[in-house]
C-alpha atoms as a PDB file:
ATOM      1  CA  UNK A   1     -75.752 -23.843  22.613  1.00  0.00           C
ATOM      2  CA  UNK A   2     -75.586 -26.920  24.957  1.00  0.00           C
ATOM      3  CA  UNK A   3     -73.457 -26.562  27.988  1.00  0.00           C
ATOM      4  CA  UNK A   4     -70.209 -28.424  26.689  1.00  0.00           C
ATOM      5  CA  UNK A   5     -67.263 -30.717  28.888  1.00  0.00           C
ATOM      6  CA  UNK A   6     -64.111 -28.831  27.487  1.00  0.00           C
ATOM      7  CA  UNK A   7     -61.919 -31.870  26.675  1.00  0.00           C
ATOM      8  CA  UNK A   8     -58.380 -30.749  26.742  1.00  0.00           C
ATOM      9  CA  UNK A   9     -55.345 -33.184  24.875  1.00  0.00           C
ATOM     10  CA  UNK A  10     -52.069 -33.456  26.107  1.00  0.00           C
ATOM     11  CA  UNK A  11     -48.966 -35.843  24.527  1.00  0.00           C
ATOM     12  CA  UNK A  12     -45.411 -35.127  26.095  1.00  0.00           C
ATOM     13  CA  UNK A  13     -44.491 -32.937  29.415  1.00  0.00           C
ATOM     14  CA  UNK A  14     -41.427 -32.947  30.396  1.00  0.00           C
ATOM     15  CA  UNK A  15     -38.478 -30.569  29.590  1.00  0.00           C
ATOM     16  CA  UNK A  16     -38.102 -29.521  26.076  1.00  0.00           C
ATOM     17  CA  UNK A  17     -36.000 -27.328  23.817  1.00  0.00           C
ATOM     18  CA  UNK A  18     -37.630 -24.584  22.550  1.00  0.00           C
ATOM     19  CA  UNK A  19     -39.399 -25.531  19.576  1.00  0.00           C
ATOM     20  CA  UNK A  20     -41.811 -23.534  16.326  1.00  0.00           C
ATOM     21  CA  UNK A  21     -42.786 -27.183  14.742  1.00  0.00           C
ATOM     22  CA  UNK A  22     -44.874 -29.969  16.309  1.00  0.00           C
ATOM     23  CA  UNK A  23     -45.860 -27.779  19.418  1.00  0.00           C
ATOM     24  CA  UNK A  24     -49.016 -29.263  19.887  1.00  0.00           C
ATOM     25  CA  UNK A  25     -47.105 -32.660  21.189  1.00  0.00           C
ATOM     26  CA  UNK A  26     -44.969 -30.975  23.847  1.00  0.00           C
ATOM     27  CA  UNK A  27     -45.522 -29.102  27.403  1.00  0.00           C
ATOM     28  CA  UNK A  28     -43.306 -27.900  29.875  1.00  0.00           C
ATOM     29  CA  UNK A  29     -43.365 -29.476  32.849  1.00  0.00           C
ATOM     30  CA  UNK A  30     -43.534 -26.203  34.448  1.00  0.00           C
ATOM     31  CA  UNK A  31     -46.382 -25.131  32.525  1.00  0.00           C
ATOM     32  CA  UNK A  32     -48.037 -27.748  33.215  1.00  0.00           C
ATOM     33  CA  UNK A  33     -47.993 -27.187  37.144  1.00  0.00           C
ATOM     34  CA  UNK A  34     -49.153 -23.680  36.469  1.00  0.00           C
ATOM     35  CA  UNK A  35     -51.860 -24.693  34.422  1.00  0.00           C
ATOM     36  CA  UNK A  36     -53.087 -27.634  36.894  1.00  0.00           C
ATOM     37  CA  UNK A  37     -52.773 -24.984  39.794  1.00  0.00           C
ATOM     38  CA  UNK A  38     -54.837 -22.334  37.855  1.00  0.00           C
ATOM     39  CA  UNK A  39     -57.778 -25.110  37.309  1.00  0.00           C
ATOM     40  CA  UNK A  40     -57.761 -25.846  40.874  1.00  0.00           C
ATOM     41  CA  UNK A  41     -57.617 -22.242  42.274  1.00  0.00           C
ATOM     42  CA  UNK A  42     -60.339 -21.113  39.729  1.00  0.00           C
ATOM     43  CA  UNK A  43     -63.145 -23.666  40.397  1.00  0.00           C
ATOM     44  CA  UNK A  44     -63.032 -25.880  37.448  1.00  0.00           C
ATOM     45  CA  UNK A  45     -64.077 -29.273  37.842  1.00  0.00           C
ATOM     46  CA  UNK A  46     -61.840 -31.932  36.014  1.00  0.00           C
ATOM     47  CA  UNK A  47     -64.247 -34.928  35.397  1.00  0.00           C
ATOM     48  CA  UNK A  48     -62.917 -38.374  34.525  1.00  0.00           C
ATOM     49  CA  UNK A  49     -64.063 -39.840  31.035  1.00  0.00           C
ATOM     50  CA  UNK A  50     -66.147 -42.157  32.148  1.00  0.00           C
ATOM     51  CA  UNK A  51     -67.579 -39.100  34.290  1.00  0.00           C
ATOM     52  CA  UNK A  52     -67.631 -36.979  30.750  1.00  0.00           C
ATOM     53  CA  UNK A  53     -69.630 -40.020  29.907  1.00  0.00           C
ATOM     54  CA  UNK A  54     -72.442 -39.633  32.230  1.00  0.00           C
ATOM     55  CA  UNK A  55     -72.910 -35.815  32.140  1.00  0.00           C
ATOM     56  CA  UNK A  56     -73.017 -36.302  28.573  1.00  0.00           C
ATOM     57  CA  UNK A  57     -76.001 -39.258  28.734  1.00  0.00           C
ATOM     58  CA  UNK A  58     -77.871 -36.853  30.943  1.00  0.00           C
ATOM     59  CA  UNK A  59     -76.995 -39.174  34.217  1.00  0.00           C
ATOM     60  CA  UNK A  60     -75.266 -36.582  35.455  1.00  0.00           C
ATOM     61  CA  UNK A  61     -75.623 -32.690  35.612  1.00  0.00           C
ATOM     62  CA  UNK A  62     -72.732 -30.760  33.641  1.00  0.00           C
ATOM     63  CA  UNK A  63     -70.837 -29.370  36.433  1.00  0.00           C
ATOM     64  CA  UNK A  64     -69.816 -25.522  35.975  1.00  0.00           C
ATOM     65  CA  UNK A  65     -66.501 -25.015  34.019  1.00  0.00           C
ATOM     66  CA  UNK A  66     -66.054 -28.923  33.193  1.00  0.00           C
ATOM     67  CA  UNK A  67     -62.466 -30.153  31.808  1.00  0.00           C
ATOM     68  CA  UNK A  68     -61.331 -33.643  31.311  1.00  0.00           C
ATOM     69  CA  UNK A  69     -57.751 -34.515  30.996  1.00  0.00           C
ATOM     70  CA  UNK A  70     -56.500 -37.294  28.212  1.00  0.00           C
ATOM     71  CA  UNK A  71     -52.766 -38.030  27.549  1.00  0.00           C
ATOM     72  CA  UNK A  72     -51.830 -39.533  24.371  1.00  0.00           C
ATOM     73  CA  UNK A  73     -49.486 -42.088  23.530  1.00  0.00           C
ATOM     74  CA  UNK A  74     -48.187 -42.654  27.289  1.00  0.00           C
ATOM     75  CA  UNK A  75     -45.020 -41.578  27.552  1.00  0.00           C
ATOM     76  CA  UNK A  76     -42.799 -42.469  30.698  1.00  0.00           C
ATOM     77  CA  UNK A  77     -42.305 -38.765  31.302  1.00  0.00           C
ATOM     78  CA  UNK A  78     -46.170 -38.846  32.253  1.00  0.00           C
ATOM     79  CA  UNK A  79     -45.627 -40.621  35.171  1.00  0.00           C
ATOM     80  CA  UNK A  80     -42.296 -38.598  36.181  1.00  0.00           C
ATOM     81  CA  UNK A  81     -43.543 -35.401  35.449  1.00  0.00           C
ATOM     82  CA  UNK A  82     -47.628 -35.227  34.988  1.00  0.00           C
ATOM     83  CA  UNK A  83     -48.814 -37.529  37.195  1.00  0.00           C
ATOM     84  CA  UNK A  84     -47.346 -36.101  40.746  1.00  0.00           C
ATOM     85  CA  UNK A  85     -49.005 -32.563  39.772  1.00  0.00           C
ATOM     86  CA  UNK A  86     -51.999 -34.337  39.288  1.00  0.00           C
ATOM     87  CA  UNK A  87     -51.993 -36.302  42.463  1.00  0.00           C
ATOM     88  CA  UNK A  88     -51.193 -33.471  44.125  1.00  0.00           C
ATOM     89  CA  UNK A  89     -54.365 -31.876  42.775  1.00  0.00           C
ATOM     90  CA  UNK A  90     -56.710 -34.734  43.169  1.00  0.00           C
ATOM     91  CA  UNK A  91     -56.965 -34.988  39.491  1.00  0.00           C
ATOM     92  CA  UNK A  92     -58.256 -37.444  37.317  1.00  0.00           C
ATOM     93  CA  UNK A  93     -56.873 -38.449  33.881  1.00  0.00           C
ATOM     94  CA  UNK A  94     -56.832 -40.750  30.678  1.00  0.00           C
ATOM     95  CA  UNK A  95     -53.923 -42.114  29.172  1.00  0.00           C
ATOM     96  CA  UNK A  96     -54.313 -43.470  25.652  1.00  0.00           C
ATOM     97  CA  UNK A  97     -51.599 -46.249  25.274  1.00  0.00           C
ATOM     98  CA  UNK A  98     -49.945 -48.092  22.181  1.00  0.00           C
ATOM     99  CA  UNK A  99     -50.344 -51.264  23.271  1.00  0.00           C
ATOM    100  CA  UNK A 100     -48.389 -53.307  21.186  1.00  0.00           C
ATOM    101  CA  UNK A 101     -45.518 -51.005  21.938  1.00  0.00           C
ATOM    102  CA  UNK A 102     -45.394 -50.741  25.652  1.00  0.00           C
ATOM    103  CA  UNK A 103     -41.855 -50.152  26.689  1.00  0.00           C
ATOM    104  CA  UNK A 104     -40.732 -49.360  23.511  1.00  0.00           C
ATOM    105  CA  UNK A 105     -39.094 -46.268  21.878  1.00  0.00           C
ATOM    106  CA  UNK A 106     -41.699 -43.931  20.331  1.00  0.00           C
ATOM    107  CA  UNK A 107     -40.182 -44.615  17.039  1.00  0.00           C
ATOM    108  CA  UNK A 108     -42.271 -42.586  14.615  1.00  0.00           C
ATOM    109  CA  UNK A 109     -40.865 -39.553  15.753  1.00  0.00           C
ATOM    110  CA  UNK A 110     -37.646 -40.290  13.954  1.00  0.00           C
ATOM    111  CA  UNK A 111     -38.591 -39.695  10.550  1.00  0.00           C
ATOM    112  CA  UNK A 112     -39.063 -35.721  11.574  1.00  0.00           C
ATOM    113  CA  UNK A 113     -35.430 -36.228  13.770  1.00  0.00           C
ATOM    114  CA  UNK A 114     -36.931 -36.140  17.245  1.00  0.00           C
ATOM    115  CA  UNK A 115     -36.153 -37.191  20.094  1.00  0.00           C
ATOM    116  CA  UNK A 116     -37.677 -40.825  20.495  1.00  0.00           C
ATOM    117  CA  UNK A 117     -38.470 -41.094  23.994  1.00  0.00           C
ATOM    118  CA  UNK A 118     -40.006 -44.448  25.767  1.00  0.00           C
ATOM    119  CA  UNK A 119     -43.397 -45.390  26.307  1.00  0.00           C
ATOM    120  CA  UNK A 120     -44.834 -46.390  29.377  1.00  0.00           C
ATOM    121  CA  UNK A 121     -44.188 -50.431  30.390  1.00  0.00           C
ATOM    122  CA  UNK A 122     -46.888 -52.600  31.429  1.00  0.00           C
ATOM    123  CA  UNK A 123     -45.562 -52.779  34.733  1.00  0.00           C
ATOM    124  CA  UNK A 124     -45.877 -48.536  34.581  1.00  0.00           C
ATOM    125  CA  UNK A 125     -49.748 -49.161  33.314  1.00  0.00           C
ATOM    126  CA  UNK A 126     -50.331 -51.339  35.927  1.00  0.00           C
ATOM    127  CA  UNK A 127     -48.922 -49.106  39.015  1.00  0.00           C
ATOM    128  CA  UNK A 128     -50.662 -46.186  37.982  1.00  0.00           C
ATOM    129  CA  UNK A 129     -53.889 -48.369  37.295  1.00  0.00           C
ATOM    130  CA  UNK A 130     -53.818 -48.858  40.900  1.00  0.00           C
ATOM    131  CA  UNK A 131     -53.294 -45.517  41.731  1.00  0.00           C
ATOM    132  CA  UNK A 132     -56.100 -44.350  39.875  1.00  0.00           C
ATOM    133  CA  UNK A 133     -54.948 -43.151  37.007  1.00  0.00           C
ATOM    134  CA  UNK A 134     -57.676 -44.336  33.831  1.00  0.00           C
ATOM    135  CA  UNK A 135     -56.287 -45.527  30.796  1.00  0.00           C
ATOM    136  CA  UNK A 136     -57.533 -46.219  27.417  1.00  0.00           C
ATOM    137  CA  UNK A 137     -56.721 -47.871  23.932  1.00  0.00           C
ATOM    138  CA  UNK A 138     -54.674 -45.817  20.957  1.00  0.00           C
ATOM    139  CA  UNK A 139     -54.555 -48.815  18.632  1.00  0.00           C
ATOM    140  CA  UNK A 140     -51.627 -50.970  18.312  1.00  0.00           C
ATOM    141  CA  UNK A 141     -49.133 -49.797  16.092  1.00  0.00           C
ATOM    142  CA  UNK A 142     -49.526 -46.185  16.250  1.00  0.00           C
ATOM    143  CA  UNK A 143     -51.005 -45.992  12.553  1.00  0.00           C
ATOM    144  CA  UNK A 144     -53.709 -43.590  10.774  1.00  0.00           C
ATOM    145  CA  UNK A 145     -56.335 -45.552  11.265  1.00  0.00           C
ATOM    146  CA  UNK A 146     -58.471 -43.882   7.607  1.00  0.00           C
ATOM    147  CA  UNK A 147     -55.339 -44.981   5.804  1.00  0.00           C
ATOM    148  CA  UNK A 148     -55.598 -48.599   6.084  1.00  0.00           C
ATOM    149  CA  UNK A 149     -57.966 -51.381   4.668  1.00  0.00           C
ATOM    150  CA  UNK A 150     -60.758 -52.652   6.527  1.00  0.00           C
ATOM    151  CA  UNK A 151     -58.644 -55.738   8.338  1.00  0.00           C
ATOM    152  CA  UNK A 152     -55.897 -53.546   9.375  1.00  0.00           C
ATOM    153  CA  UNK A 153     -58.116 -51.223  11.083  1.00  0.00           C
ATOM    154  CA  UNK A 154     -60.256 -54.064  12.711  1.00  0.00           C
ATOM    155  CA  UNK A 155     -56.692 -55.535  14.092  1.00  0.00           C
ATOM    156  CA  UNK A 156     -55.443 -52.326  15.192  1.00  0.00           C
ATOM    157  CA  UNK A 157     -58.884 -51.715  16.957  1.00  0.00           C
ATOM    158  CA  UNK A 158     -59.803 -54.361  18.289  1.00  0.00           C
ATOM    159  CA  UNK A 159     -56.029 -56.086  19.039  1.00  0.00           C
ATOM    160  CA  UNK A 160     -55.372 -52.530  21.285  1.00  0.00           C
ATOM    161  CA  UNK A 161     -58.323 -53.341  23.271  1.00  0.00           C
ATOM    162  CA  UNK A 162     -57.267 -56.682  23.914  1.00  0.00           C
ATOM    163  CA  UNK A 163     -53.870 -56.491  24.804  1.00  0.00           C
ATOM    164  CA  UNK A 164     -54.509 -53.770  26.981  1.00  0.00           C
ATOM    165  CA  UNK A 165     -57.212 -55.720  28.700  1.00  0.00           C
ATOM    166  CA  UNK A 166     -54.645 -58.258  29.665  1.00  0.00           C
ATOM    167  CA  UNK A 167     -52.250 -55.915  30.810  1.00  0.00           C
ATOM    168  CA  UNK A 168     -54.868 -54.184  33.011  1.00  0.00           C
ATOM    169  CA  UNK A 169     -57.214 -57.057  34.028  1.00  0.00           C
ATOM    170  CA  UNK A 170     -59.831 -54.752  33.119  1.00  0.00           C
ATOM    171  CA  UNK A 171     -62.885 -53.884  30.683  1.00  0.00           C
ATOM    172  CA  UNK A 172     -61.529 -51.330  28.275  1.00  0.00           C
ATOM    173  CA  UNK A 173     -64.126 -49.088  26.987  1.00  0.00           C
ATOM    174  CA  UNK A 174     -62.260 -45.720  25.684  1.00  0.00           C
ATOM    175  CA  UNK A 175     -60.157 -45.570  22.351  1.00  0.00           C
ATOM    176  CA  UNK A 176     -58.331 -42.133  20.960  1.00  0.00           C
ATOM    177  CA  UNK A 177     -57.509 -42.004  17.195  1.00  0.00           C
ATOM    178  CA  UNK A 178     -53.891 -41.783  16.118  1.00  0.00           C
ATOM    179  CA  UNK A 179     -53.398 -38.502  14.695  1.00  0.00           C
ATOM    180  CA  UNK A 180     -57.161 -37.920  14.713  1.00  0.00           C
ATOM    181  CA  UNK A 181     -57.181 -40.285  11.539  1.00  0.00           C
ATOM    182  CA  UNK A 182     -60.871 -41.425  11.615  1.00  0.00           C
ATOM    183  CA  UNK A 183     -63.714 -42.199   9.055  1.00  0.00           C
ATOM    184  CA  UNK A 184     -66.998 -43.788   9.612  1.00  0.00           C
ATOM    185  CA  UNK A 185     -65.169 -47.340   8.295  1.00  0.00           C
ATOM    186  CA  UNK A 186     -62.857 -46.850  11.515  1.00  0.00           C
ATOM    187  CA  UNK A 187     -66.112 -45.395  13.641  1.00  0.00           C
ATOM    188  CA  UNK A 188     -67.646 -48.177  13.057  1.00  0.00           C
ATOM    189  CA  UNK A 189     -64.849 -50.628  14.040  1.00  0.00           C
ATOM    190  CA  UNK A 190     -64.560 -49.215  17.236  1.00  0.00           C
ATOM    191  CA  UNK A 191     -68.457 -49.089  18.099  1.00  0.00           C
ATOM    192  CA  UNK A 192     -68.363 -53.169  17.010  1.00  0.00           C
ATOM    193  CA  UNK A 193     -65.156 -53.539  19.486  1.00  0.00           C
ATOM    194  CA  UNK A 194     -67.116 -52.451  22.254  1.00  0.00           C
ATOM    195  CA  UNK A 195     -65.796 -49.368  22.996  1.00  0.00           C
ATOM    196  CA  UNK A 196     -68.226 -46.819  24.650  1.00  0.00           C
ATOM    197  CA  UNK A 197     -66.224 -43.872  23.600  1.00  0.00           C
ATOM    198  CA  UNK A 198     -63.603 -42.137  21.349  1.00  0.00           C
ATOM    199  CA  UNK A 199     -62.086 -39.118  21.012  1.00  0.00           C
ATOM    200  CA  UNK A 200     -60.311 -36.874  18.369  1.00  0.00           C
ATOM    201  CA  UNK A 201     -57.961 -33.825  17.872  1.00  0.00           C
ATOM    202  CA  UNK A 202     -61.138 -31.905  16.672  1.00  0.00           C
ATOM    203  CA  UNK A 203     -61.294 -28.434  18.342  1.00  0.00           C
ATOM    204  CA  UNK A 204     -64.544 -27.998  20.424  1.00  0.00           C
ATOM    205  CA  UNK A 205     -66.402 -28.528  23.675  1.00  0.00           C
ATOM    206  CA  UNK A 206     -68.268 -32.023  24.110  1.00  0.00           C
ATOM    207  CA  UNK A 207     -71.986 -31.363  24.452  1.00  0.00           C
ATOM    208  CA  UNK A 208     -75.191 -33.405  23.929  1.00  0.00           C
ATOM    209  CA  UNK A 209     -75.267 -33.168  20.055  1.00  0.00           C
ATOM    210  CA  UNK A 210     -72.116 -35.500  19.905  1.00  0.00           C
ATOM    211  CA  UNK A 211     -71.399 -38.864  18.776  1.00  0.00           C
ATOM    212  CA  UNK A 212     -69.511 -40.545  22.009  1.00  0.00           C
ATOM    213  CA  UNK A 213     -67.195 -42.173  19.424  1.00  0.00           C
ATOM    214  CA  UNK A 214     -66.089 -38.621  18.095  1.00  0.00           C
ATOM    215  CA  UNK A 215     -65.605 -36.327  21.153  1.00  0.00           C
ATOM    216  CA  UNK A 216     -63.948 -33.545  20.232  1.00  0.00           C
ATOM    217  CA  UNK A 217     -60.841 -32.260  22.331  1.00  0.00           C
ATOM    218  CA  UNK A 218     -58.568 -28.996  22.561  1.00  0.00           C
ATOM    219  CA  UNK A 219     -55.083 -29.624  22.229  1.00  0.00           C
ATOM    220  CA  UNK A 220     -52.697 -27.738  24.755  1.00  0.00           C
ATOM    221  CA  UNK A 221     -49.549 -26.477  22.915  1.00  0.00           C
ATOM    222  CA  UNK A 222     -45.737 -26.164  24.097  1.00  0.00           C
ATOM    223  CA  UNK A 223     -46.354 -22.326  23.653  1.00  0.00           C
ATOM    224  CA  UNK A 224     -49.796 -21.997  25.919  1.00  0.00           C
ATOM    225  CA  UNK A 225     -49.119 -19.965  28.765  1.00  0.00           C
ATOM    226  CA  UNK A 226     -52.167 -19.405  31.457  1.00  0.00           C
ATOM    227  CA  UNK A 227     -53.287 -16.907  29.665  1.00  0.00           C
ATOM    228  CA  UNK A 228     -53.288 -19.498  26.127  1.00  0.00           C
ATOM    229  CA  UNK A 229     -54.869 -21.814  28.539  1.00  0.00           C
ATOM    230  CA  UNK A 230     -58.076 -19.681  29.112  1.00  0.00           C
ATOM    231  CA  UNK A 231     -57.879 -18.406  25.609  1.00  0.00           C
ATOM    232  CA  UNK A 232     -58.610 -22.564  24.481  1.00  0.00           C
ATOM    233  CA  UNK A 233     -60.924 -23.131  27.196  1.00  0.00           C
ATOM    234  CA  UNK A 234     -63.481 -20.186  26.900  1.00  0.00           C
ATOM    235  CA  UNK A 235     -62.722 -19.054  23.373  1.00  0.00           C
ATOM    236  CA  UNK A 236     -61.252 -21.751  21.291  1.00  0.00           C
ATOM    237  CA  UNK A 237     -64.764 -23.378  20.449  1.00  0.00           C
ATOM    238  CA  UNK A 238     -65.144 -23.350  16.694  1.00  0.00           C
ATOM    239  CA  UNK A 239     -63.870 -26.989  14.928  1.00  0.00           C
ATOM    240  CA  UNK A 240     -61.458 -26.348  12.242  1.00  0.00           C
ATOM    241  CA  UNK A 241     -62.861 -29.378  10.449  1.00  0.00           C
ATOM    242  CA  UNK A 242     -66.547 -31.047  10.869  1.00  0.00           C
ATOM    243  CA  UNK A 243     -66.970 -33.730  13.299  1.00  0.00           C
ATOM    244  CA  UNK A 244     -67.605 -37.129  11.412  1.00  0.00           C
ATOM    245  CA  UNK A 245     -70.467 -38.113  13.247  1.00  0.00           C
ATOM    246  CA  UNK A 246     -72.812 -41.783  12.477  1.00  0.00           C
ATOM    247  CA  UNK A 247     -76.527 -40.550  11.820  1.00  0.00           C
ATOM    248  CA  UNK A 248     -78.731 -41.258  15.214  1.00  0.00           C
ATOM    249  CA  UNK A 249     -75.936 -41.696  17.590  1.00  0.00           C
ATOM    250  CA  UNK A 250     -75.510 -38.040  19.454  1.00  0.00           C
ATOM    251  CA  UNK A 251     -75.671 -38.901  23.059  1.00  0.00           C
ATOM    252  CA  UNK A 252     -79.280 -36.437  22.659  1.00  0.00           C
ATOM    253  CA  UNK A 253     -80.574 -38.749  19.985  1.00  0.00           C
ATOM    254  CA  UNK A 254     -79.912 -41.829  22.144  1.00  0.00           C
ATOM    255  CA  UNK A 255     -81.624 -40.568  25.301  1.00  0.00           C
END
């Protein structure tokens, strides 16, 4: 098996209720320290995507117990609670952003009756832009992208990029699929938007034999304690579903 770049997905951290439904969109803040601390302490190196990127091309060598670290959505509760752990660490990190709903409620949580809480403003993006913090596009509207007809995907594909171009001032080459929702109709959209990467809520490392529009990730649940954490990062490894992948376009085929 190729060495693989353990991808791990976050959404929310913050402080929560204790919760058995939607876990995978929730962490506790204080969790989230621990687990942060415990990848520092026990020589993981957290790679930024466009570093994923590289190893991945073979411009890089994989680095020993390589993570990445994407945030979906972008929350405001990323920058009070995720992002001064990860400063403190040195970490880098991704932040997948609506971006025709910057600033807004996160609305489509209340047909489950969540809690809807804000997303991140452009003035947010922007500050922690400067500060070093990488962010990418998560279409506009916050849709399932397989779901819609071939107009609606290109808008929502290649209007996210756009907009959050102009908020940024910035090229913006990484995309994350709502919900995971992908086919090769959406695949393709992104790869003729430009983007130089995607990823998706399929369980597995990233290795060689991927297509750098369908890196897979491991989502980190409200429940994962250290010991869940190491369980999903050395274990966890085998894709509940197959990875929709174009024919010719693994980063091995490319090289």
């Amino acid at each position: 098996m190729r060495q693989g770049i353990n991808i791990l997905m976050y959404h929310q951290v913050g402080e929560f209720a204790p919760m058995k439904a939607h876990r995978s969109t929730y962490c506790d803040h204080r969790r989230f320290a621990r687990q942060m601390a415990y990848l520092a302490r026990f020589g993981y190196t957290v790679l930024s995507m466009d570093q994923v990127l590289a190893c991945l091309r073979g411009q890089a060598p994989v680095p020993p117990r390589a993570v990445a670290l994407t945030f979906d959505d972008g929350y405001e509760n990323f920058y009070e609670y995720a992002y001064p752990v990860l400063r403190q660490h040195g970490f880098p990190a991704m932040v997948y952003v609506i971006s025709g709903l910057l600033g807004q409620p996160s609305s489509w949580f209340a047909k489950d009756g969540r809690d809807t809480p804000p997303l991140m403003s452009a003035a947010r993006i922007r500050q922690l832009h400067r500060e070093g913090i990488d962010f990418g596009a998560h279409s506009l509207t916050h849709v399932k992208l397989a779901e819609q007809h071939p107009q609606r995907i290109r808008e929502e594909v290649v209007g996210s990029k756009h907009a959050l171009e102009d908020v940024l001032g910035a090229a913006v080459g990484h995309f994350c699929y709502p919900y995971g929702s992908h086919d090769l109709r959406v695949v393709d959209a992104v790869a003729e938007a430009g983007y130089q990467c995607a990823t998706t809520c399929v369980r597995a490392p990233a290795t060689r034999d991927d297509d750098p529009l369908t890196l897979p990730r491991k989502a980190v649940s409200w429940g994962d304690n250290l010991v869940g954490l190491f369980w999903r990062l050395h274990f966890k490894n085998t894709p509940k579903t197959a990875p929709i992948r174009r024919p010719g376009q693994s980063f091995a085929a490319q090289r």
